[in-house]
PDB file of N, CA and C in Angstrom:
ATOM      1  N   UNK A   1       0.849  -1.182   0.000  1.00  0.00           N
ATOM      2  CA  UNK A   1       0.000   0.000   0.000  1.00  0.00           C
ATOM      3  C   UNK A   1       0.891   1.241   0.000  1.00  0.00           C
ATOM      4  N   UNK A   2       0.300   2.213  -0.573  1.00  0.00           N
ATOM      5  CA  UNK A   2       1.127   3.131  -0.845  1.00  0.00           C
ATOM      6  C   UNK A   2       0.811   3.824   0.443  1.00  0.00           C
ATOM      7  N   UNK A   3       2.868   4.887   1.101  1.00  0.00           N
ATOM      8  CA  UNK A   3       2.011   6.108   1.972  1.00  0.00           C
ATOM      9  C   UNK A   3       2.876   6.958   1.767  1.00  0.00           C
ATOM     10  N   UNK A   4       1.899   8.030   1.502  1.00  0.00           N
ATOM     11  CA  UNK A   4       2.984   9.117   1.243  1.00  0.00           C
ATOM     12  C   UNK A   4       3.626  10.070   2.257  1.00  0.00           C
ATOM     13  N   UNK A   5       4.208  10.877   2.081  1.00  0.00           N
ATOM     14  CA  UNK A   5       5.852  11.728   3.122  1.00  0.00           C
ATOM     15  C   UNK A   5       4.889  12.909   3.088  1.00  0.00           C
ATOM     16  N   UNK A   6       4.536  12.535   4.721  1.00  0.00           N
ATOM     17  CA  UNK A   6       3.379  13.657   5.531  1.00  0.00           C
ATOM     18  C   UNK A   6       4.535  14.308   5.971  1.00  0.00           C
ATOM     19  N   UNK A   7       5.834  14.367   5.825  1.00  0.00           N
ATOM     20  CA  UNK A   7       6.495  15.517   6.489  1.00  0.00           C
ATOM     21  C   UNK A   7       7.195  16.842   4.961  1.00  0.00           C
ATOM     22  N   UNK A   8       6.987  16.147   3.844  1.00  0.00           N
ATOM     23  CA  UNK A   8       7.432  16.983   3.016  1.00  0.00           C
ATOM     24  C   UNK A   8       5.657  16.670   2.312  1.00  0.00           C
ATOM     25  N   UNK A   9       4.884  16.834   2.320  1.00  0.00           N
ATOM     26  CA  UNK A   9       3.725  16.713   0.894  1.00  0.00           C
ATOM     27  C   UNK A   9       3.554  17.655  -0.084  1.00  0.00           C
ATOM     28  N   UNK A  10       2.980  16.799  -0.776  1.00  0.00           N
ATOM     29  CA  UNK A  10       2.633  17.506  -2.380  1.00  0.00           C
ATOM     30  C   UNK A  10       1.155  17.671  -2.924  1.00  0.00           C
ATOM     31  N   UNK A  11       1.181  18.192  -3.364  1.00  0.00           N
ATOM     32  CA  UNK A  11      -0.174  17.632  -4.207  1.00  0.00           C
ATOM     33  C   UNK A  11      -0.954  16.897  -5.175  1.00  0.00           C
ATOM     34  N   UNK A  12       0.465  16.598  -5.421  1.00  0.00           N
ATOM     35  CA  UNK A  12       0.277  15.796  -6.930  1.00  0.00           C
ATOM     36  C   UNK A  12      -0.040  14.014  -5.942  1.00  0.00           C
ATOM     37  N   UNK A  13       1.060  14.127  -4.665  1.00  0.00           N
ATOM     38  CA  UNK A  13       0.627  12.572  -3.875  1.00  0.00           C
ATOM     39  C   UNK A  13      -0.671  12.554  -3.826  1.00  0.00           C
ATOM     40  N   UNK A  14      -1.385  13.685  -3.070  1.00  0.00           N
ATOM     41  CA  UNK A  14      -3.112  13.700  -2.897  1.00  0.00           C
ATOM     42  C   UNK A  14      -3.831  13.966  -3.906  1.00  0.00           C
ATOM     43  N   UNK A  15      -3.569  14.326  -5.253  1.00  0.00           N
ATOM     44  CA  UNK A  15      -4.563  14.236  -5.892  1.00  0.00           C
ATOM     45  C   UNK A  15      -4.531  12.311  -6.467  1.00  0.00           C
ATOM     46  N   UNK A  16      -3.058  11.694  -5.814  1.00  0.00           N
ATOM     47  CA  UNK A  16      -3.164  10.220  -6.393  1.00  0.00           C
ATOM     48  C   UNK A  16      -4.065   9.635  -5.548  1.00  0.00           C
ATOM     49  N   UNK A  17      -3.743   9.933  -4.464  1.00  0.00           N
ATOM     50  CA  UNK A  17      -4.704   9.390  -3.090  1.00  0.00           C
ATOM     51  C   UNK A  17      -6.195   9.727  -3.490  1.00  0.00           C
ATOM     52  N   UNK A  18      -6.549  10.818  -3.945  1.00  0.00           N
ATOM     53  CA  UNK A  18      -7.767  11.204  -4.378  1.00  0.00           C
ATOM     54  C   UNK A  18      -7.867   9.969  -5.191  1.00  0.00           C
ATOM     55  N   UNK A  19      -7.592  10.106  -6.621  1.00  0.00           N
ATOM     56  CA  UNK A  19      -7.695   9.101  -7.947  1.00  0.00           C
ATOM     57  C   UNK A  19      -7.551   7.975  -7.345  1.00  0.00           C
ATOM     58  N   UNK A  20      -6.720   6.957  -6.732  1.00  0.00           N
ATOM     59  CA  UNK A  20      -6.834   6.055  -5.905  1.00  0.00           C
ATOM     60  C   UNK A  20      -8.310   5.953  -5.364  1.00  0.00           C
ATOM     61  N   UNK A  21      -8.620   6.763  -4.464  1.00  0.00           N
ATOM     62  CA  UNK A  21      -9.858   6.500  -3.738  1.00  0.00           C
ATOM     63  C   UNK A  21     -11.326   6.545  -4.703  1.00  0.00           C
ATOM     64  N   UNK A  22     -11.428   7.149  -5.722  1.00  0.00           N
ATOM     65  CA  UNK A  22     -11.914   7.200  -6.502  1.00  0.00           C
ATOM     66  C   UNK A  22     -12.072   5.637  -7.625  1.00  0.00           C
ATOM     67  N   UNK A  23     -10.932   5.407  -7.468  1.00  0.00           N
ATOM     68  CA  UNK A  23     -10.860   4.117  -8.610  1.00  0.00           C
ATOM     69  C   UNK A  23     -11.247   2.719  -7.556  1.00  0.00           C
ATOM     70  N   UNK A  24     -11.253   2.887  -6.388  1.00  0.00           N
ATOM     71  CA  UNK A  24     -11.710   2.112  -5.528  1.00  0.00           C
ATOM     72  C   UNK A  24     -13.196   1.843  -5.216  1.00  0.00           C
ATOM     73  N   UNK A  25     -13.728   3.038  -5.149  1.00  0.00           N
ATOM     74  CA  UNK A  25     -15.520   3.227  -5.103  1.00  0.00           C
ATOM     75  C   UNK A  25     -16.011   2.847  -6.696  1.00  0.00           C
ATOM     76  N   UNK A  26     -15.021   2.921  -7.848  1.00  0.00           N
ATOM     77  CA  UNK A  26     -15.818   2.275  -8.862  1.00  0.00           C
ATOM     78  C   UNK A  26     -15.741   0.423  -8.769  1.00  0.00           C
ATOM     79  N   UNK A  27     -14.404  -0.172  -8.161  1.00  0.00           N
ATOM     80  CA  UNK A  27     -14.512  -1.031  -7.937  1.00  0.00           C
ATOM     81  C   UNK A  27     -15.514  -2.080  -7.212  1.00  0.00           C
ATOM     82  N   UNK A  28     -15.357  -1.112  -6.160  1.00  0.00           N
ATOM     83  CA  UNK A  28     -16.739  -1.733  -4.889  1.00  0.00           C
ATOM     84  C   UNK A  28     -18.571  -1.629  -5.993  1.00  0.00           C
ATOM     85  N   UNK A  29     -18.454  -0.617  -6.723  1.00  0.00           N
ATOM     86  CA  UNK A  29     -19.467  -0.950  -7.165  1.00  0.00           C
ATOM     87  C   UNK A  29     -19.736  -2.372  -8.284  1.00  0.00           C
ATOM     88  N   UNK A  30     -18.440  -2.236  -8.634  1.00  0.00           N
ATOM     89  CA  UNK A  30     -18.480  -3.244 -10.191  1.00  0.00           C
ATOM     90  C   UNK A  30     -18.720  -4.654  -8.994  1.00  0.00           C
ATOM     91  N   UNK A  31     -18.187  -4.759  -8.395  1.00  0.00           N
ATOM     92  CA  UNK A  31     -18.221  -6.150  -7.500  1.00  0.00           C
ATOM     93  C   UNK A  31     -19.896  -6.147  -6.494  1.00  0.00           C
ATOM     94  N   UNK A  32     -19.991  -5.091  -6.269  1.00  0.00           N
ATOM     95  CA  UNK A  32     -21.723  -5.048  -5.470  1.00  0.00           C
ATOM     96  C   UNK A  32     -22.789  -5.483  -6.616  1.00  0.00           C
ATOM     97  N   UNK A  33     -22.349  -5.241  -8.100  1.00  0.00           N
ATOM     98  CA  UNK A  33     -23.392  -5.455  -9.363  1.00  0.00           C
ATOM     99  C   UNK A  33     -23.482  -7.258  -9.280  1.00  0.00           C
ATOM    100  N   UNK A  34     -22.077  -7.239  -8.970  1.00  0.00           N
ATOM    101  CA  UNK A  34     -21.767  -8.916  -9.307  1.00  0.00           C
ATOM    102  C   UNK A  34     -21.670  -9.992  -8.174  1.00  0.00           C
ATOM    103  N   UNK A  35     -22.578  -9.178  -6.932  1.00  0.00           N
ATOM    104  CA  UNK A  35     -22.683  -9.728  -5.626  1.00  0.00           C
ATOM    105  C   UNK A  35     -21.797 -10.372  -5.217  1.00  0.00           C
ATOM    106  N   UNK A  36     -20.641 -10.143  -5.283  1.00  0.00           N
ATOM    107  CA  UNK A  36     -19.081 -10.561  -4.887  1.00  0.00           C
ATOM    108  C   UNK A  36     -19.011 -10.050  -3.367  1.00  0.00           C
ATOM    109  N   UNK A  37     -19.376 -10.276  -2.179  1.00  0.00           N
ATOM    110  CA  UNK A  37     -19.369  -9.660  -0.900  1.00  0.00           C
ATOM    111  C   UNK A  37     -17.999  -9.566  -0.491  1.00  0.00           C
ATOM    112  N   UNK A  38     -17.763 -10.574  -0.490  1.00  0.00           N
ATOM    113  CA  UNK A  38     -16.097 -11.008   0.198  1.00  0.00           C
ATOM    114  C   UNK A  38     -15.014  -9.386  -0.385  1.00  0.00           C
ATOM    115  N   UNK A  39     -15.564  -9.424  -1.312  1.00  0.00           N
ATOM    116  CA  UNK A  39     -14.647  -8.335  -2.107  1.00  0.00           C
ATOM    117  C   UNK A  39     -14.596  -7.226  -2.255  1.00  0.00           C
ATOM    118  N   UNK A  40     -15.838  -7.163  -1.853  1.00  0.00           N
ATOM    119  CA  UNK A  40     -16.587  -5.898  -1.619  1.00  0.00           C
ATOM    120  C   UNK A  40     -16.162  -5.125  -0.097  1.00  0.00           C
ATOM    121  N   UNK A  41     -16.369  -5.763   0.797  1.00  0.00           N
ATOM    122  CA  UNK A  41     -15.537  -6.060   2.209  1.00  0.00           C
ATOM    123  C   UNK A  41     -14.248  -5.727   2.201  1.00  0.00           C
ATOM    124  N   UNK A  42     -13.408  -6.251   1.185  1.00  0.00           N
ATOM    125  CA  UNK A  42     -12.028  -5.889   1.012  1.00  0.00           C
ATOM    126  C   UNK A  42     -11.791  -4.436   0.428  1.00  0.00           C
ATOM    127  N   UNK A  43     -12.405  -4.559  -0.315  1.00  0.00           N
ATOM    128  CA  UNK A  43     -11.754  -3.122  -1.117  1.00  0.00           C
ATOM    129  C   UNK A  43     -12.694  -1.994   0.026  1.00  0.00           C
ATOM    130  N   UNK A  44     -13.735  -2.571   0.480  1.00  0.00           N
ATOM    131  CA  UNK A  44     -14.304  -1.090   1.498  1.00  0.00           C
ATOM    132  C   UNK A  44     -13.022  -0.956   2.434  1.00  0.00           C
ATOM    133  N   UNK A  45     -12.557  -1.798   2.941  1.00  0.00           N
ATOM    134  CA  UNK A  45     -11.866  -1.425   4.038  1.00  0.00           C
ATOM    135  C   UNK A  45     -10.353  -0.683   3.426  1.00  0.00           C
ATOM    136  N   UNK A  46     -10.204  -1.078   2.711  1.00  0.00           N
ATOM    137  CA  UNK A  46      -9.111  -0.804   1.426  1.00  0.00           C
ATOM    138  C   UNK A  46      -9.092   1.090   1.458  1.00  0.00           C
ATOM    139  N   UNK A  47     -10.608   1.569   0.895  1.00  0.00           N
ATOM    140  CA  UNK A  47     -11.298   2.876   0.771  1.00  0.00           C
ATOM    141  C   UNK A  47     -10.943   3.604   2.061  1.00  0.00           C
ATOM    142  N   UNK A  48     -11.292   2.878   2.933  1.00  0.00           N
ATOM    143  CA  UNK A  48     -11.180   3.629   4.555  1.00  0.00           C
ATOM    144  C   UNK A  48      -9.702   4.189   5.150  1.00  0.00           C
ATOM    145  N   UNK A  49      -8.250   2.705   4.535  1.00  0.00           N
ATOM    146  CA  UNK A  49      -7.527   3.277   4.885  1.00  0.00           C
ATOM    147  C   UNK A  49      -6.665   4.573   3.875  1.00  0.00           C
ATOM    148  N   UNK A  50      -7.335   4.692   2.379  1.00  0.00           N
ATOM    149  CA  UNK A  50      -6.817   5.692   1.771  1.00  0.00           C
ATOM    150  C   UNK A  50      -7.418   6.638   2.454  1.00  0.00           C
ATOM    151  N   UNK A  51      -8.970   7.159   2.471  1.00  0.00           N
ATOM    152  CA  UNK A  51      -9.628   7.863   2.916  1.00  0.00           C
ATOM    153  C   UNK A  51      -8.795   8.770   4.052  1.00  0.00           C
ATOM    154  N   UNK A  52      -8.371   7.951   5.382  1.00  0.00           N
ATOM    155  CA  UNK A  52      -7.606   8.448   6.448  1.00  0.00           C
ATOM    156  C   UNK A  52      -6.232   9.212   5.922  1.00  0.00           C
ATOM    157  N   UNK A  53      -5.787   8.486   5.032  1.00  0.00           N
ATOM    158  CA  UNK A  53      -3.998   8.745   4.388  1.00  0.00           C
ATOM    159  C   UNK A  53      -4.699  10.232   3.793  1.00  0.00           C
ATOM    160  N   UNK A  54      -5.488  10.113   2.789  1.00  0.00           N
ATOM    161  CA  UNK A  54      -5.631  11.121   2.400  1.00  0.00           C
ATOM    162  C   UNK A  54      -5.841  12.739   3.402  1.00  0.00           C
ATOM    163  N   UNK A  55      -7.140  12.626   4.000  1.00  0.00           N
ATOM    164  CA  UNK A  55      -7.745  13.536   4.936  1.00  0.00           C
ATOM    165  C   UNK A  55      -5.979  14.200   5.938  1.00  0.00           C
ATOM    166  N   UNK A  56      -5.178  13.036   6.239  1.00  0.00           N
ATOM    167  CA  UNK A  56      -3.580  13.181   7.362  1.00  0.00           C
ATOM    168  C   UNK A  56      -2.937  13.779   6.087  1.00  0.00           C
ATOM    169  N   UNK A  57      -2.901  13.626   4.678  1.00  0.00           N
ATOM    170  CA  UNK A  57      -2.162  14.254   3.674  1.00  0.00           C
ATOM    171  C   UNK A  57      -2.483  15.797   3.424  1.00  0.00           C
ATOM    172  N   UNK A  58      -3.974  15.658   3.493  1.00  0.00           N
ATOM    173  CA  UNK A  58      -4.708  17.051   3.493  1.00  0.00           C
ATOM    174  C   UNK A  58      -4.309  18.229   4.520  1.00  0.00           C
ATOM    175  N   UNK A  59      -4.239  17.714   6.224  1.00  0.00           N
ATOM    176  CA  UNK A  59      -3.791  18.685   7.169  1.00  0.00           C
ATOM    177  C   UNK A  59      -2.693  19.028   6.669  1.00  0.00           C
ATOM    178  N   UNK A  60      -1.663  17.890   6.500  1.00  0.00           N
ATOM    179  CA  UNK A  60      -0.050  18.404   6.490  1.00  0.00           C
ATOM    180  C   UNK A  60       0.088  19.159   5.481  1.00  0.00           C
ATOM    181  N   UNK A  61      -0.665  19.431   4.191  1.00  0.00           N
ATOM    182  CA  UNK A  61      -0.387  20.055   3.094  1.00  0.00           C
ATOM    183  C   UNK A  61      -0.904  21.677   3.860  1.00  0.00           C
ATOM    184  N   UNK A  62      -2.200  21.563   4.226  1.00  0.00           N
ATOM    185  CA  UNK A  62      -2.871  22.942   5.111  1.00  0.00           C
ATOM    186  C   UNK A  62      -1.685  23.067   6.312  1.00  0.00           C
ATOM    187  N   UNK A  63      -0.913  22.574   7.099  1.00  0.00           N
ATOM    188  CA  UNK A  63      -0.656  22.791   8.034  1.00  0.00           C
ATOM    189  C   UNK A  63       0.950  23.857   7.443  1.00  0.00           C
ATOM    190  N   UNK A  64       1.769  23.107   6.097  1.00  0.00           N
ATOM    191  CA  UNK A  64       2.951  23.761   5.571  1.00  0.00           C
ATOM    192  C   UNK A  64       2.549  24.607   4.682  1.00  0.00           C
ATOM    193  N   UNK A  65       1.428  25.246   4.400  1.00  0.00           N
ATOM    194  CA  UNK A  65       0.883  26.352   3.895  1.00  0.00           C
ATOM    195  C   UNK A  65       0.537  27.281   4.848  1.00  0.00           C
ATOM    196  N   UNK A  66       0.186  26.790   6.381  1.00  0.00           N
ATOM    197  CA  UNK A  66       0.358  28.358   7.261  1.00  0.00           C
ATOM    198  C   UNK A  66       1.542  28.262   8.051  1.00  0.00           C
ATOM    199  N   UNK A  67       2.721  26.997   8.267  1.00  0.00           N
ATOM    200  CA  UNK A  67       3.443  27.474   8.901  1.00  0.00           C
ATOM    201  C   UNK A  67       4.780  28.049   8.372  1.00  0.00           C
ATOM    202  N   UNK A  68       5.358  29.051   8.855  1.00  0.00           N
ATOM    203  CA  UNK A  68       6.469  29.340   8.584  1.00  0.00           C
ATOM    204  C   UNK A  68       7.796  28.789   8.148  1.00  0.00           C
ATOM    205  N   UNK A  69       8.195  28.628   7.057  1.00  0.00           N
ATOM    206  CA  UNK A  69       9.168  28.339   6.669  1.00  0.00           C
ATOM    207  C   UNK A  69      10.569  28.928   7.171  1.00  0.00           C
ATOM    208  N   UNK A  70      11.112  27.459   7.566  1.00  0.00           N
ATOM    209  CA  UNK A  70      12.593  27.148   8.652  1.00  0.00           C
ATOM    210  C   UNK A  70      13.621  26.560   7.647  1.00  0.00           C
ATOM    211  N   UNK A  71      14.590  27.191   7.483  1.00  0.00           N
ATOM    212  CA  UNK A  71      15.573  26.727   6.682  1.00  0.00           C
ATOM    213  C   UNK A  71      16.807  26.006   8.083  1.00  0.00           C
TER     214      UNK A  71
END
């Protein structure tokens, strides 16, 4: 699983984390059409831990946009 460097971030990591999470909810659906549960189960929980990565990618990106830059 991918995680990305919450001490330097980018945006280009979170918009993957975005697209990631995104390509995941089309999955869960293609497998809910095809009553695949087991899998469905997997990839939700799958969703939850990008979801978190993302939202912890999101502060740190907001957090080095108000704090002061330390050389």
């Amino acid at each position: 699983m991918y995680t990305p460097n919450y001490l330097n971030p980018s945006w280009d990591e979170y918009m993957d984390l975005l697209n990631w999470e995104a390509r995941l909810v089309q999955e869960i659906e293609i497998h809910r059409r095809r009553r695949n549960w087991g899998e469905v189960a997997v990839l939700k929980r799958e969703k939850q831990k990008v979801a978190i990565r993302r939202k912890c990618l999101k502060a740190a990106l907001q957090r080095r946009k108000t704090s002061p830059m330390t050389i």
